[in-house]
C-alpha atoms as a PDB file:
ATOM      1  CA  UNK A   1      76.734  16.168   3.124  1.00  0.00           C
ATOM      2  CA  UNK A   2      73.289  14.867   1.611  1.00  0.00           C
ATOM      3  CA  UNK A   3      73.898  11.124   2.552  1.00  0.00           C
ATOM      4  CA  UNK A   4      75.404  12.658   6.379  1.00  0.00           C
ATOM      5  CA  UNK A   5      71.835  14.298   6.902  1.00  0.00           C
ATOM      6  CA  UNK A   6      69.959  11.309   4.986  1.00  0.00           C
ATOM      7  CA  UNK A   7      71.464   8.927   7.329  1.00  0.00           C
ATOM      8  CA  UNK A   8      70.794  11.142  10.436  1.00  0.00           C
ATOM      9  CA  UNK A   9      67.121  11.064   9.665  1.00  0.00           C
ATOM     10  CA  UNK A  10      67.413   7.082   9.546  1.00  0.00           C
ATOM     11  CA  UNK A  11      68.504   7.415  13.096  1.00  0.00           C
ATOM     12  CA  UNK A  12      67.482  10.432  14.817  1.00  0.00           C
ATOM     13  CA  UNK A  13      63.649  10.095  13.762  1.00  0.00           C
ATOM     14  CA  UNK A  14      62.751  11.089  16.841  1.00  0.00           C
ATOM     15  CA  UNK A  15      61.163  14.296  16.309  1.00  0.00           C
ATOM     16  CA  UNK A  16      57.999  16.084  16.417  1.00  0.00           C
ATOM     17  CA  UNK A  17      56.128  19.277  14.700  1.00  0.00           C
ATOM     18  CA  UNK A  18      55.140  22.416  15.295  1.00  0.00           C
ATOM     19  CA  UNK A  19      51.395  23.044  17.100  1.00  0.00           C
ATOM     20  CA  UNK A  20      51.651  19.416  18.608  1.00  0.00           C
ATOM     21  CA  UNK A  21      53.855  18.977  21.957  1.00  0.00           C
ATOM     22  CA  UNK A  22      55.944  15.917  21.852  1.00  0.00           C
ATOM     23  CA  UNK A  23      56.976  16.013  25.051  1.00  0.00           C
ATOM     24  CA  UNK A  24      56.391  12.516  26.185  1.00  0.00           C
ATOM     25  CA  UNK A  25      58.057   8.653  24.631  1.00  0.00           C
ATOM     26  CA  UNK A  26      56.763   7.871  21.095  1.00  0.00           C
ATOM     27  CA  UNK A  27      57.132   4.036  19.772  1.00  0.00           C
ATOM     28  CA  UNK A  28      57.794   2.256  16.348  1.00  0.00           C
ATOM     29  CA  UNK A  29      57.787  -1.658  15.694  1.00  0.00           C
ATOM     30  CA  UNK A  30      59.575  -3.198  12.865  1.00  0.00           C
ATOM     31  CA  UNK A  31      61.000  -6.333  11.846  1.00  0.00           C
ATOM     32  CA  UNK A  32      64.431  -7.327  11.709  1.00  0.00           C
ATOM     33  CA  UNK A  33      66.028 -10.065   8.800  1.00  0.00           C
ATOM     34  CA  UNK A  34      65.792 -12.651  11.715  1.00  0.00           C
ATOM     35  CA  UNK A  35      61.971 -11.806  12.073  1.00  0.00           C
ATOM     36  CA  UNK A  36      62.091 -10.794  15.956  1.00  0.00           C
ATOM     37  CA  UNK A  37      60.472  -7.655  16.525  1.00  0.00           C
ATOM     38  CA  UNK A  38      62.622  -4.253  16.902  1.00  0.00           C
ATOM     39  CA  UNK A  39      61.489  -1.823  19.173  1.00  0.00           C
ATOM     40  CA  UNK A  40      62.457   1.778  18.864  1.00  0.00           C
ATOM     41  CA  UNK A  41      61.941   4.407  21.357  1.00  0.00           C
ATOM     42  CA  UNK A  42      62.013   7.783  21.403  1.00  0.00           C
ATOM     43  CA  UNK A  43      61.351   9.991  24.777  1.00  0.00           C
ATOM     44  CA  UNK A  44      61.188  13.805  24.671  1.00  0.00           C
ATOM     45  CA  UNK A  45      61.944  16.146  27.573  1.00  0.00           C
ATOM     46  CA  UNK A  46      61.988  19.744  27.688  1.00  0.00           C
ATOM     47  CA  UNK A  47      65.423  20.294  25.872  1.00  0.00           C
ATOM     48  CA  UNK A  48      66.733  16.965  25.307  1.00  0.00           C
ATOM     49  CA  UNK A  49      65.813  13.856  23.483  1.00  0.00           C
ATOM     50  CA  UNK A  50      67.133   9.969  22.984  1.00  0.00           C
ATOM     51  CA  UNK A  51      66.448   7.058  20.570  1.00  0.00           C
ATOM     52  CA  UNK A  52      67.112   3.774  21.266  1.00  0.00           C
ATOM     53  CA  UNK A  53      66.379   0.406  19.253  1.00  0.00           C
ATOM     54  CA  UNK A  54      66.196  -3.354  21.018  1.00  0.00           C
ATOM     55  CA  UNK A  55      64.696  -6.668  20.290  1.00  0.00           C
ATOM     56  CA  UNK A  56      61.606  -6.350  22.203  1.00  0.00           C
ATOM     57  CA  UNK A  57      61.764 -10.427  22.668  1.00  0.00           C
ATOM     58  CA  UNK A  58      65.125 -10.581  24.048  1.00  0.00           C
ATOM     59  CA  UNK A  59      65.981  -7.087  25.277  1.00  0.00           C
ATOM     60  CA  UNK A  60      68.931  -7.272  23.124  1.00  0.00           C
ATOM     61  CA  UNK A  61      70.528  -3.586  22.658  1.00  0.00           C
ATOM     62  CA  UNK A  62      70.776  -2.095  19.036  1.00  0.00           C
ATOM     63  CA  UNK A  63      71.686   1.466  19.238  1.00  0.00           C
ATOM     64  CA  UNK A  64      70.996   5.264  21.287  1.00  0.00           C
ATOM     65  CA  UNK A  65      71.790   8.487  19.811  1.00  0.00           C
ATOM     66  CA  UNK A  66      70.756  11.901  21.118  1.00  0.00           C
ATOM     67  CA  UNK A  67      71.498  15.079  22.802  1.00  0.00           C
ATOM     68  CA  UNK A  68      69.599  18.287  23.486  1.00  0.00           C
ATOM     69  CA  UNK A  69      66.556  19.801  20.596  1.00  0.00           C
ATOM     70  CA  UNK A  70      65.152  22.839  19.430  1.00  0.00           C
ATOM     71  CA  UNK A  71      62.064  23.522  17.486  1.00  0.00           C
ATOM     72  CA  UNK A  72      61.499  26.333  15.263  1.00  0.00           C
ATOM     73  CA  UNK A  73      58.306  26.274  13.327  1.00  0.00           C
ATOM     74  CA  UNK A  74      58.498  22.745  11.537  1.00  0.00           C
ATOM     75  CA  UNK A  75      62.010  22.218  11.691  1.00  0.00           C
ATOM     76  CA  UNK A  76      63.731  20.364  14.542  1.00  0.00           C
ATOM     77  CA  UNK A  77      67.373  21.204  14.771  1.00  0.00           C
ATOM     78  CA  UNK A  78      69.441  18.894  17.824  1.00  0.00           C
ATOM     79  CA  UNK A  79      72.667  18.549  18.553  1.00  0.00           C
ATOM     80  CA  UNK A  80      74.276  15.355  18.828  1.00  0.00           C
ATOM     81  CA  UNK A  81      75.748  14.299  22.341  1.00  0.00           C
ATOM     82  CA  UNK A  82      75.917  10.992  22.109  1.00  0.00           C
ATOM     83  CA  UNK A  83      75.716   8.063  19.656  1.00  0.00           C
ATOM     84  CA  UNK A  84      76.286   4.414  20.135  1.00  0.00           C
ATOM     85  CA  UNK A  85      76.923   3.887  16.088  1.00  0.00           C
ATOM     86  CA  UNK A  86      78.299   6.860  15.089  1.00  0.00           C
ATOM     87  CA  UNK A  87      80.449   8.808  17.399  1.00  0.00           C
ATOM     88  CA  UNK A  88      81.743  11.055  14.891  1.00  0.00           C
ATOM     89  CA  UNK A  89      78.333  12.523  15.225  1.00  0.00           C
ATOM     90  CA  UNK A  90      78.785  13.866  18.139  1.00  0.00           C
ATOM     91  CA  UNK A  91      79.335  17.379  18.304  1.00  0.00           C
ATOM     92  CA  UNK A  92      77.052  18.069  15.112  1.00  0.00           C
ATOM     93  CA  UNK A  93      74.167  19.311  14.469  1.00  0.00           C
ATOM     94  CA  UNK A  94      71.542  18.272  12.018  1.00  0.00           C
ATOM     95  CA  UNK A  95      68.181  19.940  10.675  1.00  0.00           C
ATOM     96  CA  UNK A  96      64.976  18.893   9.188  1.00  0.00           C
ATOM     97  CA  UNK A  97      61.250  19.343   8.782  1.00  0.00           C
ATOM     98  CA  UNK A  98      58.954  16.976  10.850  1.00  0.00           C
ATOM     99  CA  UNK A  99      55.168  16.663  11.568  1.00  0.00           C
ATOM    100  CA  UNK A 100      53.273  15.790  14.589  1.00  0.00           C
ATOM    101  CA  UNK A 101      49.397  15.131  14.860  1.00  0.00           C
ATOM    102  CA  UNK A 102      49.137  14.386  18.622  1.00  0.00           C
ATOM    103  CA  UNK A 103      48.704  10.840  18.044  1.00  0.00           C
ATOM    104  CA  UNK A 104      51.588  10.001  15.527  1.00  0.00           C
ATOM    105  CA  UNK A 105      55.009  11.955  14.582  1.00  0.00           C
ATOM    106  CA  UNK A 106      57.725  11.391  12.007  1.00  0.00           C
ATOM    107  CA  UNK A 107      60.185  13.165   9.315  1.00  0.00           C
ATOM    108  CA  UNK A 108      58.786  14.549   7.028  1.00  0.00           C
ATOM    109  CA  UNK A 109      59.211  12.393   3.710  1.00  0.00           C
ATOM    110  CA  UNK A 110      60.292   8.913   5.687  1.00  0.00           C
ATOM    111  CA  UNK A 111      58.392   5.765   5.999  1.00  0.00           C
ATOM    112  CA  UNK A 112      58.531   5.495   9.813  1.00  0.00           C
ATOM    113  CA  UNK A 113      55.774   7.144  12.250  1.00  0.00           C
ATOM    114  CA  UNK A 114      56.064   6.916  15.623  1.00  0.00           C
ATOM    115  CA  UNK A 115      52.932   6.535  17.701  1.00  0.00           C
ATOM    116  CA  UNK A 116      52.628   8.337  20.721  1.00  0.00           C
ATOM    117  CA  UNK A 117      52.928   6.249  24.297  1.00  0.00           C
ATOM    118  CA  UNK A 118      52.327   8.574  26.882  1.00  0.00           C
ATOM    119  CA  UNK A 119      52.573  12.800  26.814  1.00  0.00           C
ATOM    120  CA  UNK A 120      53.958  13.510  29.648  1.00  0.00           C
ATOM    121  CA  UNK A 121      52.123  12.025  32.603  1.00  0.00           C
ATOM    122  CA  UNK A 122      51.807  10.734  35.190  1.00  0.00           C
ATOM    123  CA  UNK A 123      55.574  11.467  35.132  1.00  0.00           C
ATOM    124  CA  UNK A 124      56.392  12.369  39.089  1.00  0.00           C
ATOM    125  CA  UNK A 125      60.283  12.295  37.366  1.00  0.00           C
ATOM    126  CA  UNK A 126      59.512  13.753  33.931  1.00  0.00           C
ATOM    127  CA  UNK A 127      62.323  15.303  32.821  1.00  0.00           C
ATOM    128  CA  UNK A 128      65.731  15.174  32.028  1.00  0.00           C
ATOM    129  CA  UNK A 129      68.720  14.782  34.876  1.00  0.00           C
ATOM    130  CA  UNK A 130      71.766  14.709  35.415  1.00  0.00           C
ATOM    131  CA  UNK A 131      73.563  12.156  37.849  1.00  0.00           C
ATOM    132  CA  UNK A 132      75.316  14.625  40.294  1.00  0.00           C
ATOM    133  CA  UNK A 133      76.993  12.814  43.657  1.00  0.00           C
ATOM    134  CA  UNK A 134      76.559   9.816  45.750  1.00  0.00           C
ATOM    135  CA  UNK A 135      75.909   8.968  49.324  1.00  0.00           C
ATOM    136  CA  UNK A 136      78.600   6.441  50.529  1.00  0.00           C
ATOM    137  CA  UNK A 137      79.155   6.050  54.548  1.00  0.00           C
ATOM    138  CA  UNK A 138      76.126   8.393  54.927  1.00  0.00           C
ATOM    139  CA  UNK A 139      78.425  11.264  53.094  1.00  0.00           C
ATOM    140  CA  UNK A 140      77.048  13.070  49.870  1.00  0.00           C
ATOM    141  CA  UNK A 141      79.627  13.388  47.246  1.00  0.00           C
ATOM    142  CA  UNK A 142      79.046  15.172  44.777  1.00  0.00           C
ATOM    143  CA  UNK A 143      80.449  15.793  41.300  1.00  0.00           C
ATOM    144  CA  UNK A 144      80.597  18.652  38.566  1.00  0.00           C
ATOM    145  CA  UNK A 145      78.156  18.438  36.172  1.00  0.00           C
ATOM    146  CA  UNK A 146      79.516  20.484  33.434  1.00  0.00           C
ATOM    147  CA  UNK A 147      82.003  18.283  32.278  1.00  0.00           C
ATOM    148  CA  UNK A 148      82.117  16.520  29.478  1.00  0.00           C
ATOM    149  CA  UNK A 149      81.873  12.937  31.115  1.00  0.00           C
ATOM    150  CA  UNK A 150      78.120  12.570  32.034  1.00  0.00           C
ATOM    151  CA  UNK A 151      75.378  10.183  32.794  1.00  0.00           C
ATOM    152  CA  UNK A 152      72.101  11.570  31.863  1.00  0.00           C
ATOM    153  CA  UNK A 153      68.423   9.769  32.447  1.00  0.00           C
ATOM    154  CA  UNK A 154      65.810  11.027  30.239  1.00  0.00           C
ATOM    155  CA  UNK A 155      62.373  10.208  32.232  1.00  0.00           C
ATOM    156  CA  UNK A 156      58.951  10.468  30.392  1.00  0.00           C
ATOM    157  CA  UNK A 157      55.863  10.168  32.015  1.00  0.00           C
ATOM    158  CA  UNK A 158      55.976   6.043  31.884  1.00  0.00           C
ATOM    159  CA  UNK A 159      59.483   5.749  30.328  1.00  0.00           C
ATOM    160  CA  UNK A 160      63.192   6.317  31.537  1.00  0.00           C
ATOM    161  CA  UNK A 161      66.650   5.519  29.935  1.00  0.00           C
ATOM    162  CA  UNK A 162      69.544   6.160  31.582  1.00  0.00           C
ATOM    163  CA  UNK A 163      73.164   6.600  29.197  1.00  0.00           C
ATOM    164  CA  UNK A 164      76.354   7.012  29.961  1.00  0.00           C
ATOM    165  CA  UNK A 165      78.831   8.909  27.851  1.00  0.00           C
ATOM    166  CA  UNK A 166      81.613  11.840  27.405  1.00  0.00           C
ATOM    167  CA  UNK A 167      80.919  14.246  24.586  1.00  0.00           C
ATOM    168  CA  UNK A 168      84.648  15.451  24.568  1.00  0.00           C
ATOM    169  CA  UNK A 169      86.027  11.970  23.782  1.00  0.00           C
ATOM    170  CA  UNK A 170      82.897  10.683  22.016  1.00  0.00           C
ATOM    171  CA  UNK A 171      82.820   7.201  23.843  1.00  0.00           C
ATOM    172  CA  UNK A 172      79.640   5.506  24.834  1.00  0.00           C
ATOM    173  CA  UNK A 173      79.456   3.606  27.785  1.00  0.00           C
ATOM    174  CA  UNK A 174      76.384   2.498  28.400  1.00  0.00           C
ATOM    175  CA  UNK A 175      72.966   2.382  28.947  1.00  0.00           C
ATOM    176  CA  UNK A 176      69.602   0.888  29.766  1.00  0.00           C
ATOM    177  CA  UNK A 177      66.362   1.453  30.219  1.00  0.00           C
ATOM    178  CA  UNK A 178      62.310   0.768  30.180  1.00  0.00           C
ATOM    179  CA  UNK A 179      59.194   1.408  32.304  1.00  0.00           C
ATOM    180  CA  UNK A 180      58.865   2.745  35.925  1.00  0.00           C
ATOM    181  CA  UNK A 181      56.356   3.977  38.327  1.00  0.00           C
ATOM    182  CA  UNK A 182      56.353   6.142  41.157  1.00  0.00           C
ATOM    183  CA  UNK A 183      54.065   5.238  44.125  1.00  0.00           C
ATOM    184  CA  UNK A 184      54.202   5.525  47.837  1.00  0.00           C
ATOM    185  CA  UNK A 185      57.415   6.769  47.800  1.00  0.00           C
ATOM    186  CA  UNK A 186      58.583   4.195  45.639  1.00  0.00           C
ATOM    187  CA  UNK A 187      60.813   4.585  42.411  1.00  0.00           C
ATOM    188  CA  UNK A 188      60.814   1.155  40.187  1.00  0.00           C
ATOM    189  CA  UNK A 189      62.079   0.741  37.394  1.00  0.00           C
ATOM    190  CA  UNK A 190      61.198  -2.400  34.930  1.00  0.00           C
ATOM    191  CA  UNK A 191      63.984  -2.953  32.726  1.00  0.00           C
ATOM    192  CA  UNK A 192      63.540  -4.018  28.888  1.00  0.00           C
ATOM    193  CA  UNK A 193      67.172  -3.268  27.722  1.00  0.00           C
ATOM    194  CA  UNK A 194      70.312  -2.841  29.127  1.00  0.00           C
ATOM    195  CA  UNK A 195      73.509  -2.382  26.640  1.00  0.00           C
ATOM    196  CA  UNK A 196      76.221  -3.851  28.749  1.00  0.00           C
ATOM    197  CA  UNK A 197      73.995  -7.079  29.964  1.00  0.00           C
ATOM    198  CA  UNK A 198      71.342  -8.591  27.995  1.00  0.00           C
ATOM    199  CA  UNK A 199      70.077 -10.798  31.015  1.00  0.00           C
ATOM    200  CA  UNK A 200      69.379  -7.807  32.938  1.00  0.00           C
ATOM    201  CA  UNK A 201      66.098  -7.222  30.536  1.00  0.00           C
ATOM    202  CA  UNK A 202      62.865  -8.378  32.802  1.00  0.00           C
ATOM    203  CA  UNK A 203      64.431  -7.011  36.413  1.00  0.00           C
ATOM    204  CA  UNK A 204      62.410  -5.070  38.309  1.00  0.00           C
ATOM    205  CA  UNK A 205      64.469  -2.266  40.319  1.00  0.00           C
ATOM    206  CA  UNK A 206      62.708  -0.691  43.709  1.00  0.00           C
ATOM    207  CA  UNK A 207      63.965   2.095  45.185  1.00  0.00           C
ATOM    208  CA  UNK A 208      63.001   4.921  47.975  1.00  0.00           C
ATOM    209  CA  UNK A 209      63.270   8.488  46.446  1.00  0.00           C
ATOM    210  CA  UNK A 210      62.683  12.008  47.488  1.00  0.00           C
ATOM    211  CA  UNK A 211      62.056  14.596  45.075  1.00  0.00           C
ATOM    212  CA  UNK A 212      62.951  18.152  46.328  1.00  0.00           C
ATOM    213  CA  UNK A 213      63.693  21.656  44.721  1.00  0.00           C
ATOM    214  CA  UNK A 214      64.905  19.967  41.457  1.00  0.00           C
ATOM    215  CA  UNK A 215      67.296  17.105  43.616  1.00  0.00           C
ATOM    216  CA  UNK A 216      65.868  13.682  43.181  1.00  0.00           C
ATOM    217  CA  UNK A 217      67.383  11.063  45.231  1.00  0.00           C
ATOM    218  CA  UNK A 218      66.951   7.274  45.155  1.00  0.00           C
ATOM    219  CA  UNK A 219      68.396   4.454  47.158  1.00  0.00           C
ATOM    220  CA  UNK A 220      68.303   0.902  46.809  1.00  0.00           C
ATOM    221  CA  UNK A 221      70.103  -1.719  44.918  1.00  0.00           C
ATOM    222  CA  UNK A 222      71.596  -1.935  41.610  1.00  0.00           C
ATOM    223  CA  UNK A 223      71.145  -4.489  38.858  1.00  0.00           C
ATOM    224  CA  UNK A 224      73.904  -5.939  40.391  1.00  0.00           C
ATOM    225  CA  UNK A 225      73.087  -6.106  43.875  1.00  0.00           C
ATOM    226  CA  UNK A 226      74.919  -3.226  45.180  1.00  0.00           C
ATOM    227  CA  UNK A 227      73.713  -0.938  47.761  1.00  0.00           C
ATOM    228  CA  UNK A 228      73.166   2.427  46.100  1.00  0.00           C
ATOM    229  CA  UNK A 229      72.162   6.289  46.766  1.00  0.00           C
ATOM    230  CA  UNK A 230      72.445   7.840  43.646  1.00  0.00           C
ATOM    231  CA  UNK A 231      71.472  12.108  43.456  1.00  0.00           C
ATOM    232  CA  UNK A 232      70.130  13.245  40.153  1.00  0.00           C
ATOM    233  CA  UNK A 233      69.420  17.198  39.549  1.00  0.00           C
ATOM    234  CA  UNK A 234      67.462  18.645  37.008  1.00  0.00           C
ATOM    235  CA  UNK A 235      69.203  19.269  33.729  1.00  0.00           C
ATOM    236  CA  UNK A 236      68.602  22.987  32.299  1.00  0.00           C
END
């Protein structure tokens, strides 16, 4: 049990303490054996939470994990709901004491500190969602959301990640993510990693969006070049 929790806390550093929010992305740079620079991310919503580790050169895709958080005093407790490394994580739940002084967070007892990137804002999309239907033909479609097969963006105030994944089966399927404004009307999204496609890190994604009564949707084109309209709803 001690080496399960010591080797969660290698990979789900991405909590925060008490006073401090750490709602918002947080950042830490290492160095890999090959000397490129590793970027891990962490972004905080109200209620959920992801990690995720690329070469910040190449965009190359290391590893997510996450799922939804609670904090109770010092001690973060989250539930795993997805995890690109480990999938026999998923499903648990792992505890531990943490710190946060505004500016810098980390486990408390381990090396790494994250610094903070943004708290929150600007953040039009902060949040986390939950994809929910399509338009195809000019007809919505929508889908149940309370199934175990989801695709979940996490959305800080600068930050998003997208990940796809089923927390009955454990599988990871994918996911990318990076930057994005919102301005005008506009939704774009600057992507730095993207699991599935390495090439795809440097694109720069516009889309239309509406944000209403918790329903954000966005239409465009894909990474791919395919006409989309994707609806998100909040997650709660």
């Amino acid at each position: 049990m001690k080496k399960v929790i010591l080797l969660f806390m290698c990979l789900s550093i991405s909590f925060s303490a008490s006073s401090q929010s750490f709602i918002g992305a947080w950042e830490s740079i290492s160095t890999n054996k090959k000397g490129d620079k590793v970027k891990t991310i962490v972004t905080f919503a109200e209620g959920y939470q992801v990690m995720t580790s690329y070469e910040a050169k190449t965009g190359k895709f290391i590893s997510t994990n996450g799922g939804s958080w609670k904090l109770e005093g010092d001690t973060v407790t989250e539930k795993i709901e997805f995890d690109s490394s480990n999938p026999d994580f998923v499903g648990t739940e792992v505890s531990f004491k943490v710190f946060n002084n505004g500016s810098e967070m980390g486990i408390v007892g381990a090396k790494e500190r994250f610094k903070r990137i943004d708290n929150g804002t600007p953040g039009k999309l902060q949040g986390a969602w939950l994809m929910s239907g399509r338009v195809r033909d000019g007809k919505e479609q929508m889908r149940d959301t309370s199934g175990p097969r989801k695709t979940m963006k996490v959305l800080s105030g600068t930050r998003f990640q997208w990940i796809a994944y089923n927390t009955e089966t454990k599988k990871f399927m994918g996911t990318g993510g990076g930057t994005y404004t919102t301005v005008n009307g506009k939704y774009t999204e600057n992507i730095e990693f993207f699991s599935r496609d390495n090439s795809k890190a440097g694109l720069h994604l516009v889309f239309d969006y509406t944000l209403k009564d918790g329903i954000w949707n966005h239409k465009g084109f894909s990474s791919k070049g395919d006409a989309m309209h994707e609806i998100w709803s909040v997650r709660k």
